[in-house]
PDB file of N, CA and C in Angstrom:
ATOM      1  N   UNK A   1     149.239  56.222-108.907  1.00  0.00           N
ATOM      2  CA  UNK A   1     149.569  57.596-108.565  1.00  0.00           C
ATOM      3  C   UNK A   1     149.123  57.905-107.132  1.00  0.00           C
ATOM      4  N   UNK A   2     147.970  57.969-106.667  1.00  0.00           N
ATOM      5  CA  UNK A   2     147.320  57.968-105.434  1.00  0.00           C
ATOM      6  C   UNK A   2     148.145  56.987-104.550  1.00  0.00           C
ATOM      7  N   UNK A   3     148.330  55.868-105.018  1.00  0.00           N
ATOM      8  CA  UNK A   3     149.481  55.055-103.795  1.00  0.00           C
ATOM      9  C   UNK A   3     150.802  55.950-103.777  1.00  0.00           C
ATOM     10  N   UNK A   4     151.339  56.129-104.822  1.00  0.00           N
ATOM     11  CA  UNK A   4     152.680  56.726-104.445  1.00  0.00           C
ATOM     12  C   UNK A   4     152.500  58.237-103.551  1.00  0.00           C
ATOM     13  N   UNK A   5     151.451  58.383-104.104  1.00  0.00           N
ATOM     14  CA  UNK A   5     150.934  59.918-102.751  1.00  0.00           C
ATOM     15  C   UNK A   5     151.350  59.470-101.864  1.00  0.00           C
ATOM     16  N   UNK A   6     150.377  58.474-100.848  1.00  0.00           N
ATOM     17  CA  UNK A   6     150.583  58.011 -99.827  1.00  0.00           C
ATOM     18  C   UNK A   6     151.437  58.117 -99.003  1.00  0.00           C
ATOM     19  N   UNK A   7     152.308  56.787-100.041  1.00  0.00           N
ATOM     20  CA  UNK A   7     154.197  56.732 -99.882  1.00  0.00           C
ATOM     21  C   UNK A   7     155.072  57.930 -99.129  1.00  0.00           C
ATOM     22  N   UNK A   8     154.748  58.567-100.071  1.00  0.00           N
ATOM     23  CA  UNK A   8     155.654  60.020 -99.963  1.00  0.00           C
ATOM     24  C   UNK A   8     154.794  60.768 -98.583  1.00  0.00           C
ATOM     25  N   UNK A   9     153.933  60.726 -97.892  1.00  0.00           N
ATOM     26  CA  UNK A   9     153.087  61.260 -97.213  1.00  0.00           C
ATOM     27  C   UNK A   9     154.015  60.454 -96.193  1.00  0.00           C
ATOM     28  N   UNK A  10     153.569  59.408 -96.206  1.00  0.00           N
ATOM     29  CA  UNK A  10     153.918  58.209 -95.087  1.00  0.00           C
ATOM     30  C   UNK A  10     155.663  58.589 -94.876  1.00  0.00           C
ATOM     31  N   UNK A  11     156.297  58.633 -95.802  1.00  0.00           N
ATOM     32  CA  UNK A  11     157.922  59.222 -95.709  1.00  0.00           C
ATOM     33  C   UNK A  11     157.862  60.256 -94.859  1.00  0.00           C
ATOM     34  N   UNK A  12     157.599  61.342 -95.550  1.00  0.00           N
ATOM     35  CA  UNK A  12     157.471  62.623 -94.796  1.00  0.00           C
ATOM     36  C   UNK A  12     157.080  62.867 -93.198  1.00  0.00           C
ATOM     37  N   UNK A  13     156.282  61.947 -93.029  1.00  0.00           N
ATOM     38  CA  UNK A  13     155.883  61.689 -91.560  1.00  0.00           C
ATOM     39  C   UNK A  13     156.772  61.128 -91.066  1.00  0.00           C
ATOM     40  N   UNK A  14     157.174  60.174 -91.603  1.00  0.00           N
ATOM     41  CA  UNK A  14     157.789  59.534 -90.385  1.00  0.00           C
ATOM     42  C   UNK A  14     159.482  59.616 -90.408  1.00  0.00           C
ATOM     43  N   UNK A  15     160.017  60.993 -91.684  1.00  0.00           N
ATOM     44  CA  UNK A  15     161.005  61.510 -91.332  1.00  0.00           C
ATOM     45  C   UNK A  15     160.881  62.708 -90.072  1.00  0.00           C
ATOM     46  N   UNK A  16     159.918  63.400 -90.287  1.00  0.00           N
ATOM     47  CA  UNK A  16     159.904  64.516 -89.291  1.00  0.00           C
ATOM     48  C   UNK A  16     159.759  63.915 -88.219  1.00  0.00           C
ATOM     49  N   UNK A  17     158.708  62.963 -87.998  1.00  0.00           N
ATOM     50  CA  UNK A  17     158.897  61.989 -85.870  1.00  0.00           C
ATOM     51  C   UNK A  17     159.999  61.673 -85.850  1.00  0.00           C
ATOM     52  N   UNK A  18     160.890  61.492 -87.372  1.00  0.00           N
ATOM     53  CA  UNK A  18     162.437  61.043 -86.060  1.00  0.00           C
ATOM     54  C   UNK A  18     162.868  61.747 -85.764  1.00  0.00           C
ATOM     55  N   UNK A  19     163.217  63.386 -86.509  1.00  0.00           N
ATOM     56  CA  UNK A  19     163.918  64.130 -86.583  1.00  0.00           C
ATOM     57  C   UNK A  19     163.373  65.214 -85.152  1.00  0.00           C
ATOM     58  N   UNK A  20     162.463  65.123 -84.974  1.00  0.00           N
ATOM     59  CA  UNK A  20     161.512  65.236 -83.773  1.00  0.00           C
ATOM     60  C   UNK A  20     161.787  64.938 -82.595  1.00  0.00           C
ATOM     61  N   UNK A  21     162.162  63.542 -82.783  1.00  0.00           N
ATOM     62  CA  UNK A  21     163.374  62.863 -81.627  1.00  0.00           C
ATOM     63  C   UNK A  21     164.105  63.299 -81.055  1.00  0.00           C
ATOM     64  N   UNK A  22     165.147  63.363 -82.072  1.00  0.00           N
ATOM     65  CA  UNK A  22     166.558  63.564 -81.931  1.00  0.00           C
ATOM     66  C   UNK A  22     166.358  65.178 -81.437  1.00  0.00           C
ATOM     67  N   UNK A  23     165.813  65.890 -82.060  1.00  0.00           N
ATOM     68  CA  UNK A  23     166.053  67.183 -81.180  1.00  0.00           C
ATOM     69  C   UNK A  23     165.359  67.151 -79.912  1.00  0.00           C
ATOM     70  N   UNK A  24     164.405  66.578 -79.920  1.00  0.00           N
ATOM     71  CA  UNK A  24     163.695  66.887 -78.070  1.00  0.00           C
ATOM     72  C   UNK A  24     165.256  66.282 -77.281  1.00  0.00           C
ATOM     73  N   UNK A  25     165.636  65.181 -77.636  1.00  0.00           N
ATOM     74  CA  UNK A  25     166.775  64.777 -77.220  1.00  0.00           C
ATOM     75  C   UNK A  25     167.914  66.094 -76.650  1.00  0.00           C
ATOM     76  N   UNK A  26     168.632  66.507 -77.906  1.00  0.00           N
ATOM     77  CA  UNK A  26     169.626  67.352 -78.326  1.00  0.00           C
ATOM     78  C   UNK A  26     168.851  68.682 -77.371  1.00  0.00           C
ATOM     79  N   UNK A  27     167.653  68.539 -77.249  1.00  0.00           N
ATOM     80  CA  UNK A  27     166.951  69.928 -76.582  1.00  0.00           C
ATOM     81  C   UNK A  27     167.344  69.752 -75.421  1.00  0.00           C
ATOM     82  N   UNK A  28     166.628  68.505 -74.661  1.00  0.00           N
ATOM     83  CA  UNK A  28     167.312  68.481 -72.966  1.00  0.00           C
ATOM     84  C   UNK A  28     168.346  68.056 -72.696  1.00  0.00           C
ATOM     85  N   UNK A  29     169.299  67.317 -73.557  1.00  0.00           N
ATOM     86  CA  UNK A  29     170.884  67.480 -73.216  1.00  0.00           C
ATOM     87  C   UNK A  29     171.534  69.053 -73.475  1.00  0.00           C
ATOM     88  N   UNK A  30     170.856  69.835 -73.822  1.00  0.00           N
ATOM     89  CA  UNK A  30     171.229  71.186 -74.506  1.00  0.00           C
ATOM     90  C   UNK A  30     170.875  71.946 -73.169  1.00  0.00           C
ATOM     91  N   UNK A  31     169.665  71.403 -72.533  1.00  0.00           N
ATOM     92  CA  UNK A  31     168.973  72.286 -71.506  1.00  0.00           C
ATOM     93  C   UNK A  31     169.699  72.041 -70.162  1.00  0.00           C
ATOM     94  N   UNK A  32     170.028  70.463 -70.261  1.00  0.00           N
ATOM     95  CA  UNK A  32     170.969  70.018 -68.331  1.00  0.00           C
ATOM     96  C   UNK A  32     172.423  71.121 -68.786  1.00  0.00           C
ATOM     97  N   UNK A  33     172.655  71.106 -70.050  1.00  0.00           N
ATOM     98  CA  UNK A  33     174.838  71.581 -70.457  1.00  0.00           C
ATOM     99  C   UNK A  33     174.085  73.157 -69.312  1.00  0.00           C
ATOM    100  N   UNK A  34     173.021  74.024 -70.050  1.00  0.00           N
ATOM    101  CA  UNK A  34     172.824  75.535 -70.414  1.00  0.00           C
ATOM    102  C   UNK A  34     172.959  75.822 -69.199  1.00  0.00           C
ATOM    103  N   UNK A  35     172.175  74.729 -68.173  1.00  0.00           N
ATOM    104  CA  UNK A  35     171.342  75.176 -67.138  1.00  0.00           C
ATOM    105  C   UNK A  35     172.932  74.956 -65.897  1.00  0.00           C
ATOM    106  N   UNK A  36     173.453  73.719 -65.983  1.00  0.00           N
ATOM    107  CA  UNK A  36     174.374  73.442 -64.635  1.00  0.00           C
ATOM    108  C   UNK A  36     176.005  73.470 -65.084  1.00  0.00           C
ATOM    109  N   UNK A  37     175.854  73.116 -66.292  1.00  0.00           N
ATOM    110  CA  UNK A  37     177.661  73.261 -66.928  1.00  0.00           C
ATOM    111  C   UNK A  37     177.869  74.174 -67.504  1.00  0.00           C
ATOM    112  N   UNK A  38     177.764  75.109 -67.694  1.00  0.00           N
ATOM    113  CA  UNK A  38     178.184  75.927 -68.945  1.00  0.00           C
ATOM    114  C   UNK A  38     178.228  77.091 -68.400  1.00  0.00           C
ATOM    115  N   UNK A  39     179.717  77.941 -68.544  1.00  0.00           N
ATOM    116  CA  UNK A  39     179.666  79.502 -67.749  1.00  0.00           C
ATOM    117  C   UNK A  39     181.312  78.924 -66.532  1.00  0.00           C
ATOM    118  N   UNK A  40     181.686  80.074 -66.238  1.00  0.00           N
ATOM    119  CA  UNK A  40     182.652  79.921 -64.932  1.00  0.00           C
ATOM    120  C   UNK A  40     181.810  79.662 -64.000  1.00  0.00           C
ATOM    121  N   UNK A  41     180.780  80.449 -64.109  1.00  0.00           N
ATOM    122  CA  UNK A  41     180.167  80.348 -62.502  1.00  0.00           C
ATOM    123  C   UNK A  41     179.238  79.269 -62.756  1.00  0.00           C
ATOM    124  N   UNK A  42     179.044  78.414 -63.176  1.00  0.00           N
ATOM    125  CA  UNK A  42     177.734  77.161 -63.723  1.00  0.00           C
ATOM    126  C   UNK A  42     178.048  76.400 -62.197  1.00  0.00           C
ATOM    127  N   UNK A  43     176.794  75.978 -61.859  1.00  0.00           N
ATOM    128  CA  UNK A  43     176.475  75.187 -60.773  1.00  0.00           C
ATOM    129  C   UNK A  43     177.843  73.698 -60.818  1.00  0.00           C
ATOM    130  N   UNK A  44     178.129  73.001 -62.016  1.00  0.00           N
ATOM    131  CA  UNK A  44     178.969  72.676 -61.991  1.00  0.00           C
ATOM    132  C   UNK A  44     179.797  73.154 -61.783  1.00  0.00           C
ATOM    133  N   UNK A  45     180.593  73.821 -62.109  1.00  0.00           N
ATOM    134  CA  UNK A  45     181.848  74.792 -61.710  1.00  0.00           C
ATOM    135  C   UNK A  45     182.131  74.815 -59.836  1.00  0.00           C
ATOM    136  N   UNK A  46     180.999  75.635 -59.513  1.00  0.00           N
ATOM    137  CA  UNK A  46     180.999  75.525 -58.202  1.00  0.00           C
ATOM    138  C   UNK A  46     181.325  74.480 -57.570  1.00  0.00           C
ATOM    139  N   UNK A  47     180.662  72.979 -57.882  1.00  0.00           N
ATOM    140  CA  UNK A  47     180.701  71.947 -56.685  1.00  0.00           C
ATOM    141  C   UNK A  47     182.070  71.229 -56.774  1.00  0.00           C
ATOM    142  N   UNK A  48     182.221  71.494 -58.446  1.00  0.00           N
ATOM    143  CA  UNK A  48     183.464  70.786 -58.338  1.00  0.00           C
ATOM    144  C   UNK A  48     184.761  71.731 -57.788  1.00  0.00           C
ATOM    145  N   UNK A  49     184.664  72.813 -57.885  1.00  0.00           N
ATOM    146  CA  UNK A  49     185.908  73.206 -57.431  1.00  0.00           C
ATOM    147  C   UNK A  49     185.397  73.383 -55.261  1.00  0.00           C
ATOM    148  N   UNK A  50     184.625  72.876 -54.777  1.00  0.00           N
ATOM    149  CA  UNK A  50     183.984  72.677 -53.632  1.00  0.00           C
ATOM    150  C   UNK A  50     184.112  73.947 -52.856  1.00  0.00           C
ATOM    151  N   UNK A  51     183.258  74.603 -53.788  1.00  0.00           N
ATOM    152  CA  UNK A  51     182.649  75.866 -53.266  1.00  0.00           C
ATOM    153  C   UNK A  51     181.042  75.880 -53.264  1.00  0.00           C
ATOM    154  N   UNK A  52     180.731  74.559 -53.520  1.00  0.00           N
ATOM    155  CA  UNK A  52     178.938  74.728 -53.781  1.00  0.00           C
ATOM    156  C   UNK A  52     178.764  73.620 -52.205  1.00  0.00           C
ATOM    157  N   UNK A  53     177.215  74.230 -52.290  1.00  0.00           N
ATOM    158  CA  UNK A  53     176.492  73.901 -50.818  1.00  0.00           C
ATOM    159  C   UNK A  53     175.979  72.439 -51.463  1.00  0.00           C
ATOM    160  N   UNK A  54     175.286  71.939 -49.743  1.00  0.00           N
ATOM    161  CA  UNK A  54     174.890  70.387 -50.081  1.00  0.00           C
ATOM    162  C   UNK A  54     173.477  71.097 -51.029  1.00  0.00           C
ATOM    163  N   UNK A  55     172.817  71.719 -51.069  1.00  0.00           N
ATOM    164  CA  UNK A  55     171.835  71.901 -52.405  1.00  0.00           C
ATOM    165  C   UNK A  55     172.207  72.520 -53.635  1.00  0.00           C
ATOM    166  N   UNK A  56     173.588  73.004 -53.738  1.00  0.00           N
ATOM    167  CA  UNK A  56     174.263  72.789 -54.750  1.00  0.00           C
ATOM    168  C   UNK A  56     174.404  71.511 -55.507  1.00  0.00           C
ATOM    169  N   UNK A  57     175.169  70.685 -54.690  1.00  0.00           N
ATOM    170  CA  UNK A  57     175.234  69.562 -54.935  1.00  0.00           C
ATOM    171  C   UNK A  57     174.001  68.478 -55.791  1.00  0.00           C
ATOM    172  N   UNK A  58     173.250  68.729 -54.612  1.00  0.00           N
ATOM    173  CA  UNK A  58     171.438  67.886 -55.102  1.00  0.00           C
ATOM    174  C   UNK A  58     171.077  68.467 -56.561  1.00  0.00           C
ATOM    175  N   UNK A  59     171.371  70.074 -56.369  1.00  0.00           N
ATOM    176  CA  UNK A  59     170.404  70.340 -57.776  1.00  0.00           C
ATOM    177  C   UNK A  59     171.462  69.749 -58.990  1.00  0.00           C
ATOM    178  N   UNK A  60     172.400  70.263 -58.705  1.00  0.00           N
ATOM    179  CA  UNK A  60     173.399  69.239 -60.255  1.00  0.00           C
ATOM    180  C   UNK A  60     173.116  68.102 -60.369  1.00  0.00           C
ATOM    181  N   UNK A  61     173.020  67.084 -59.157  1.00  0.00           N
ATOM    182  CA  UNK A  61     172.386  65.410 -59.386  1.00  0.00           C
ATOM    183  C   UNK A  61     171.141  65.739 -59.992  1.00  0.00           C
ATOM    184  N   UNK A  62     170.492  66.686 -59.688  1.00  0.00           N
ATOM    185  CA  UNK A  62     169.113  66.322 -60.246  1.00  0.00           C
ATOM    186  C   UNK A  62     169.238  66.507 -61.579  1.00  0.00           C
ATOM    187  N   UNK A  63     169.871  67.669 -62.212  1.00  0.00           N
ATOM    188  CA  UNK A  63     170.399  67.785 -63.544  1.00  0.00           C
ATOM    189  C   UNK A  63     171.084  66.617 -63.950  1.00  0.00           C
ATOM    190  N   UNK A  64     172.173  65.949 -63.925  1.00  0.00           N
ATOM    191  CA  UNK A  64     173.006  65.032 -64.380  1.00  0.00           C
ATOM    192  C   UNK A  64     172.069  63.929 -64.532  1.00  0.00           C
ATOM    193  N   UNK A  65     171.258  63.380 -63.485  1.00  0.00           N
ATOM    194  CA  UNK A  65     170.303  61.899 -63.351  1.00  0.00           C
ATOM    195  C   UNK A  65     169.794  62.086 -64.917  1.00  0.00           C
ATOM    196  N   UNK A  66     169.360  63.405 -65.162  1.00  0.00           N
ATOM    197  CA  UNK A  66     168.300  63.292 -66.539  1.00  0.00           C
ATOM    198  C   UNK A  66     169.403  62.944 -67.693  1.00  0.00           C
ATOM    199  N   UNK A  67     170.548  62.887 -68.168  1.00  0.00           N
ATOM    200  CA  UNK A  67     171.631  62.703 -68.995  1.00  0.00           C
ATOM    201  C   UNK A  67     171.875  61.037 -69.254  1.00  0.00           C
ATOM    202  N   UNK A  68     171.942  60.200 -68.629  1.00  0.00           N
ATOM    203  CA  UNK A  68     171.951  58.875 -69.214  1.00  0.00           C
ATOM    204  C   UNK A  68     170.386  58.327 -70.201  1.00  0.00           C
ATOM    205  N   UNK A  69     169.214  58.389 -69.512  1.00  0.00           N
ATOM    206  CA  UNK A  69     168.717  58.414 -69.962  1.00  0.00           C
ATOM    207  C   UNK A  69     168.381  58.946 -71.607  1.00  0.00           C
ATOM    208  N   UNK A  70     169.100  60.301 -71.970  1.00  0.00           N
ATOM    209  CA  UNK A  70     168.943  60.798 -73.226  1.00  0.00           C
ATOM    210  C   UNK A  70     169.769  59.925 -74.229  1.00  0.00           C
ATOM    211  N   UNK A  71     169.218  60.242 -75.920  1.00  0.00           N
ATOM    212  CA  UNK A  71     170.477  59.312 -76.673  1.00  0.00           C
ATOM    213  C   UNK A  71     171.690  60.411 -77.307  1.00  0.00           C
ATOM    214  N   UNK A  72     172.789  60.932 -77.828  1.00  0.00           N
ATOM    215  CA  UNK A  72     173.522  61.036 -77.350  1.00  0.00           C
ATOM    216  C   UNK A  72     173.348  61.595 -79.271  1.00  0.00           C
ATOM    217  N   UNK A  73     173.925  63.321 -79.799  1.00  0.00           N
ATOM    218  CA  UNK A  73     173.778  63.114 -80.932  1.00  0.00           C
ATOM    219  C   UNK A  73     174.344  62.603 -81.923  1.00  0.00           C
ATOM    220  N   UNK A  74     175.473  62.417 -81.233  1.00  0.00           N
ATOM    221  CA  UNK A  74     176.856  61.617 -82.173  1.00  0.00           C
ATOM    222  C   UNK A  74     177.251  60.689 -80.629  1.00  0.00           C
ATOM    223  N   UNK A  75     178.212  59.658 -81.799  1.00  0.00           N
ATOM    224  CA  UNK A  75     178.544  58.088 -80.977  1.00  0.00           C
ATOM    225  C   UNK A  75     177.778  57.406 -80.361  1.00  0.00           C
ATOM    226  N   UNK A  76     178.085  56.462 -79.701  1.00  0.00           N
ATOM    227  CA  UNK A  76     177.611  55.290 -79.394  1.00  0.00           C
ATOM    228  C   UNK A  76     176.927  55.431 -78.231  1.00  0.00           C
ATOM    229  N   UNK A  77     175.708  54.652 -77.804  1.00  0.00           N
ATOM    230  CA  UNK A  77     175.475  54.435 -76.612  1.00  0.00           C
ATOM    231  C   UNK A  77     176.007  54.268 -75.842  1.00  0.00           C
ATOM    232  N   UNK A  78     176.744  52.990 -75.564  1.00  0.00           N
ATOM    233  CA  UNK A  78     177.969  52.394 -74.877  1.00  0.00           C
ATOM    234  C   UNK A  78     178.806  53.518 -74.025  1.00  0.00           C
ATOM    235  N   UNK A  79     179.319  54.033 -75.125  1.00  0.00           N
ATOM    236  CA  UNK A  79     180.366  55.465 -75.023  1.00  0.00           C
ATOM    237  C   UNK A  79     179.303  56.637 -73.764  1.00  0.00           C
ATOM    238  N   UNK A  80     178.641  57.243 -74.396  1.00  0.00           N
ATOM    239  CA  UNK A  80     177.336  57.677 -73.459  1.00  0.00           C
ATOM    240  C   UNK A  80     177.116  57.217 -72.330  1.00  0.00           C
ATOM    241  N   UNK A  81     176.246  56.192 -72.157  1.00  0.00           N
ATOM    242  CA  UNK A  81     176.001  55.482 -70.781  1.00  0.00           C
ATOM    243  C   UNK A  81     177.311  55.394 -69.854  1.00  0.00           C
ATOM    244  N   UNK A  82     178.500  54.920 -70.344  1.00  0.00           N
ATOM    245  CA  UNK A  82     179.725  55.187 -69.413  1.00  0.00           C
ATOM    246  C   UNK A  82     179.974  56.590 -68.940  1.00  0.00           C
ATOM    247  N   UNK A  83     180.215  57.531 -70.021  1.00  0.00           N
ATOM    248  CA  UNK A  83     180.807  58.763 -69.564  1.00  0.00           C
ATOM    249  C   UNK A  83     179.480  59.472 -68.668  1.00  0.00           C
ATOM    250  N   UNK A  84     178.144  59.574 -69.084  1.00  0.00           N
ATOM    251  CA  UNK A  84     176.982  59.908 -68.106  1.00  0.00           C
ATOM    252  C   UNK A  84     176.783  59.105 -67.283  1.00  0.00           C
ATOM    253  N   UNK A  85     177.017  57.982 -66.859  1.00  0.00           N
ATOM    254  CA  UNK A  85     176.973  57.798 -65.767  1.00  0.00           C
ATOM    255  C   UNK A  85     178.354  57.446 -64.366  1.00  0.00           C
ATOM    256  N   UNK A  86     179.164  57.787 -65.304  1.00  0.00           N
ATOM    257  CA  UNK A  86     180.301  57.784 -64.304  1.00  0.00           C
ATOM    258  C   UNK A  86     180.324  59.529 -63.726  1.00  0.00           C
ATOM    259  N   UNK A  87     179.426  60.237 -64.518  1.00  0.00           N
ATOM    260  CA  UNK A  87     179.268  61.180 -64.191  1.00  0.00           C
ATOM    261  C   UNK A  87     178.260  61.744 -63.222  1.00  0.00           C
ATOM    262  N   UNK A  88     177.304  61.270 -63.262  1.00  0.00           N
ATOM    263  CA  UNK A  88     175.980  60.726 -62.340  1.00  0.00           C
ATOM    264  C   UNK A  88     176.370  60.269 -60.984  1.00  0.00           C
ATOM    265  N   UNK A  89     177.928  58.909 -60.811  1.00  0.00           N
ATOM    266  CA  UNK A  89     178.091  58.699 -59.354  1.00  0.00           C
ATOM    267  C   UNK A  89     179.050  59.556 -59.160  1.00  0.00           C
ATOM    268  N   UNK A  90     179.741  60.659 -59.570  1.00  0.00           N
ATOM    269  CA  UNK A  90     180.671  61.495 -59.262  1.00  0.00           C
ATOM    270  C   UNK A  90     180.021  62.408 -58.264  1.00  0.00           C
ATOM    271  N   UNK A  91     178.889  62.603 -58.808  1.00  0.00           N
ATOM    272  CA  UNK A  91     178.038  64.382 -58.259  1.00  0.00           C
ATOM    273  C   UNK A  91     177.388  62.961 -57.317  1.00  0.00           C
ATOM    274  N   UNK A  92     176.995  62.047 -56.877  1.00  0.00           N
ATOM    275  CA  UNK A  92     176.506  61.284 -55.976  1.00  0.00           C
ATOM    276  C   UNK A  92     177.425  61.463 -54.844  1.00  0.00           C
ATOM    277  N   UNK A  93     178.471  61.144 -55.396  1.00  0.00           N
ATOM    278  CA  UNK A  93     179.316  60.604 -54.146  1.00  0.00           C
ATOM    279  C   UNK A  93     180.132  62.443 -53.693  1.00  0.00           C
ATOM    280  N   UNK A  94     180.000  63.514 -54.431  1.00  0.00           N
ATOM    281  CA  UNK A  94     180.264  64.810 -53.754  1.00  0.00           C
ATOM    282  C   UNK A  94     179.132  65.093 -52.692  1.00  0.00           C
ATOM    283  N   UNK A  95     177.848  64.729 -53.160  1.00  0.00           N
ATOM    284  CA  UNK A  95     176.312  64.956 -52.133  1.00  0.00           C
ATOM    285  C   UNK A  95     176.509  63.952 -50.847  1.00  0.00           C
ATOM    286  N   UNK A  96     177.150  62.499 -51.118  1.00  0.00           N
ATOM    287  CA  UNK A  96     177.417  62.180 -49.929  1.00  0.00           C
ATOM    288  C   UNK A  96     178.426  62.493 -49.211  1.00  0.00           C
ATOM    289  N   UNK A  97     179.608  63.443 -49.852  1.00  0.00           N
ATOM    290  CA  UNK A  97     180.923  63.640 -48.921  1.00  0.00           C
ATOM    291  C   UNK A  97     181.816  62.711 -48.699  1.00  0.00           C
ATOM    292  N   UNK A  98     181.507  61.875 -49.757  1.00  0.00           N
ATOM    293  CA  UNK A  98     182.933  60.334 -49.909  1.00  0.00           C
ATOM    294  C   UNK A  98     184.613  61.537 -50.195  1.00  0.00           C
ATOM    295  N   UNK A  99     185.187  60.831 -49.598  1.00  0.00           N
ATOM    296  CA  UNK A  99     186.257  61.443 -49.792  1.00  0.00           C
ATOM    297  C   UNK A  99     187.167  61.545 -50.976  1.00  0.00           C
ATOM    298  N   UNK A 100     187.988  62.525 -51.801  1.00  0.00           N
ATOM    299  CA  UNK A 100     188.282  62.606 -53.309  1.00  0.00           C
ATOM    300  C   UNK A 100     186.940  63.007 -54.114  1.00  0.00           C
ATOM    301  N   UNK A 101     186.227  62.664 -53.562  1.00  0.00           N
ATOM    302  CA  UNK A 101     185.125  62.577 -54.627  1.00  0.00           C
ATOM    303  C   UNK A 101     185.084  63.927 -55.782  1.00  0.00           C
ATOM    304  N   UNK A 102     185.400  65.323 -55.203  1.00  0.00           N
ATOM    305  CA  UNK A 102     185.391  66.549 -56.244  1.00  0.00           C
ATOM    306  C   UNK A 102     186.465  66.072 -57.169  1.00  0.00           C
ATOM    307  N   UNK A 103     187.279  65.558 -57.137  1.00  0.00           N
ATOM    308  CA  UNK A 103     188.462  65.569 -57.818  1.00  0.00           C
ATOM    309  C   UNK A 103     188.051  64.282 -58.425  1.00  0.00           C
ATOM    310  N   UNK A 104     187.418  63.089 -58.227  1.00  0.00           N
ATOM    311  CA  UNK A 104     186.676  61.954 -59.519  1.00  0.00           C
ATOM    312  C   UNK A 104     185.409  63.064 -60.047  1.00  0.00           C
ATOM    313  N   UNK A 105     184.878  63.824 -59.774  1.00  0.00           N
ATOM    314  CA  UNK A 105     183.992  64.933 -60.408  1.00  0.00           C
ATOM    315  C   UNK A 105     184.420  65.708 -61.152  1.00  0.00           C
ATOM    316  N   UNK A 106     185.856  66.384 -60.900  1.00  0.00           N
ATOM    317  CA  UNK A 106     186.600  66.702 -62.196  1.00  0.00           C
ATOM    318  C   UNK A 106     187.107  66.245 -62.882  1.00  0.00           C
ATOM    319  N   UNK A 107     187.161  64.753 -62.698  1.00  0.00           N
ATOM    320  CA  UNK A 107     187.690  64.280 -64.028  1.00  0.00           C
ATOM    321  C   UNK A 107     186.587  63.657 -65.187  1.00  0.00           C
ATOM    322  N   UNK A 108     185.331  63.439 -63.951  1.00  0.00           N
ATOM    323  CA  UNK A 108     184.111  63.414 -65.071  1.00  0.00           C
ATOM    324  C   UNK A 108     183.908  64.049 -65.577  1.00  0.00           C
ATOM    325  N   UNK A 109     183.658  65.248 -65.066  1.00  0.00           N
ATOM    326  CA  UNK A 109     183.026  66.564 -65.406  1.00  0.00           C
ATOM    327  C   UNK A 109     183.927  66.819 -66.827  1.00  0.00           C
ATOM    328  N   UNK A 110     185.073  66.286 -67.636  1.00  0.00           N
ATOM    329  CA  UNK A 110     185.650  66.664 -68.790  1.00  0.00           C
ATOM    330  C   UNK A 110     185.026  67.096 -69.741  1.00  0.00           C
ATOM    331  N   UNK A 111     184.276  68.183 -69.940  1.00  0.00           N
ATOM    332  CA  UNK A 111     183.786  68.928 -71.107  1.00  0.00           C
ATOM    333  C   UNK A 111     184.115  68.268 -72.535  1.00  0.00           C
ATOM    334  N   UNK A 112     185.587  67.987 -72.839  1.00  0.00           N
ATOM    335  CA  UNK A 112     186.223  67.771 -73.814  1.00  0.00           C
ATOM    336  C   UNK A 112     186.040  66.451 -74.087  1.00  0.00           C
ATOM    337  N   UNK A 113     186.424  65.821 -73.357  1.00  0.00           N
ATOM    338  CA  UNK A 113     186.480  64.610 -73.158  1.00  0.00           C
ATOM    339  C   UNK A 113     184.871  63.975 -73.751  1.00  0.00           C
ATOM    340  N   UNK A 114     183.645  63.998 -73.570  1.00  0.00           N
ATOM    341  CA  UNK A 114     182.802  63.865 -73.700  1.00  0.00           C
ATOM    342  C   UNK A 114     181.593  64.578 -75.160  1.00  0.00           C
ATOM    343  N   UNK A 115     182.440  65.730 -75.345  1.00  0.00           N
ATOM    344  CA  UNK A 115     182.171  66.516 -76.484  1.00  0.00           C
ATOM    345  C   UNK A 115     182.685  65.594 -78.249  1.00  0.00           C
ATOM    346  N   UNK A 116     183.806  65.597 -77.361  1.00  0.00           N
ATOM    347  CA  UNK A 116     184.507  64.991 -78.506  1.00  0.00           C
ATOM    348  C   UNK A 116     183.746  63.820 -79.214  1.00  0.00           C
ATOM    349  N   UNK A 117     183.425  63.193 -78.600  1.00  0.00           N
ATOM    350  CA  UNK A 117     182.500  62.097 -79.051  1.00  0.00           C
ATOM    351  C   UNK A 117     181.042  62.143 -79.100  1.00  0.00           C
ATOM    352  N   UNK A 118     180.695  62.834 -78.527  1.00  0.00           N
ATOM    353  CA  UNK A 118     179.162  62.796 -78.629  1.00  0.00           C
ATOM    354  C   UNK A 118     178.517  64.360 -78.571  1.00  0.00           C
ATOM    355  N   UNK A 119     178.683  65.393 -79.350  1.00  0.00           N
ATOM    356  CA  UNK A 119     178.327  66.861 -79.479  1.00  0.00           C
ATOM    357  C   UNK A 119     178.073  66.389 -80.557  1.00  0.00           C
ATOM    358  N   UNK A 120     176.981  67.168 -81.226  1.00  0.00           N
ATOM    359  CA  UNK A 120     176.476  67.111 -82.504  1.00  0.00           C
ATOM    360  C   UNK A 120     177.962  67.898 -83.499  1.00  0.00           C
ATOM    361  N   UNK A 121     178.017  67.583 -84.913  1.00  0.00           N
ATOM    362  CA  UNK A 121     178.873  68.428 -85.250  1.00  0.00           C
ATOM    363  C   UNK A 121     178.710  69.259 -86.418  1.00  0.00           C
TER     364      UNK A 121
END
């Protein structure tokens, strides 16, 4: 009886650290969307339609850099790491002024595209 305590103790723990996880996760992918994508006027919005300044620019890289790193609440890594980081050299290459570059930023920048597969549901 006292072992199966345990058990169930030991479960309980170490369901809540995962679940613990996954939201600190879901928290700062929740916090880069709130903070630079999300809204007409969202700092994204701006650079890509190239109305945002070169510290426009920087602060969205600085937002986006933190997005590969996170795991993703639905689909695959794979899937993730591509779409965040093709998204990552998009807002790179708008901060350096490569040419096209807003327009490979809007096609990263696909809300939909990226939701679809990896938004919690």
């Amino acid at each position: 009886m006292m072992k199966s305590n345990y058990l169930r103790t030991a479960v309980v723990v170490a369901l809540f650290a995962a679940s613990s996880v996954v939201f600190a996760a879901e928290t700062k992918i929740g916090k880069v969307m709130k903070e630079s994508m999300k809204g007409e006027s969202s700092l994204y919005k701006t650079v890509a339609l190239g109305k945002g300044t070169d510290a426009d620019a920087a602060k969205l890289l600085a937002y986006v850099k933190q997005l590969p790193a996170e795991k993703p609440p639905e689909g695959t890594a794979e899937s993730w790491a591509k779409k965040t980081g093709a998204l990552v050299k998009a807002v790179e290459d708008v901060a350096a002024k490569k040419p096209d570059a807003i327009l490979v930023l809007q096609k990263a920048g696909n809300c939909k595209a990226c939701h679809t597969d990896h938004k919690a549901k």
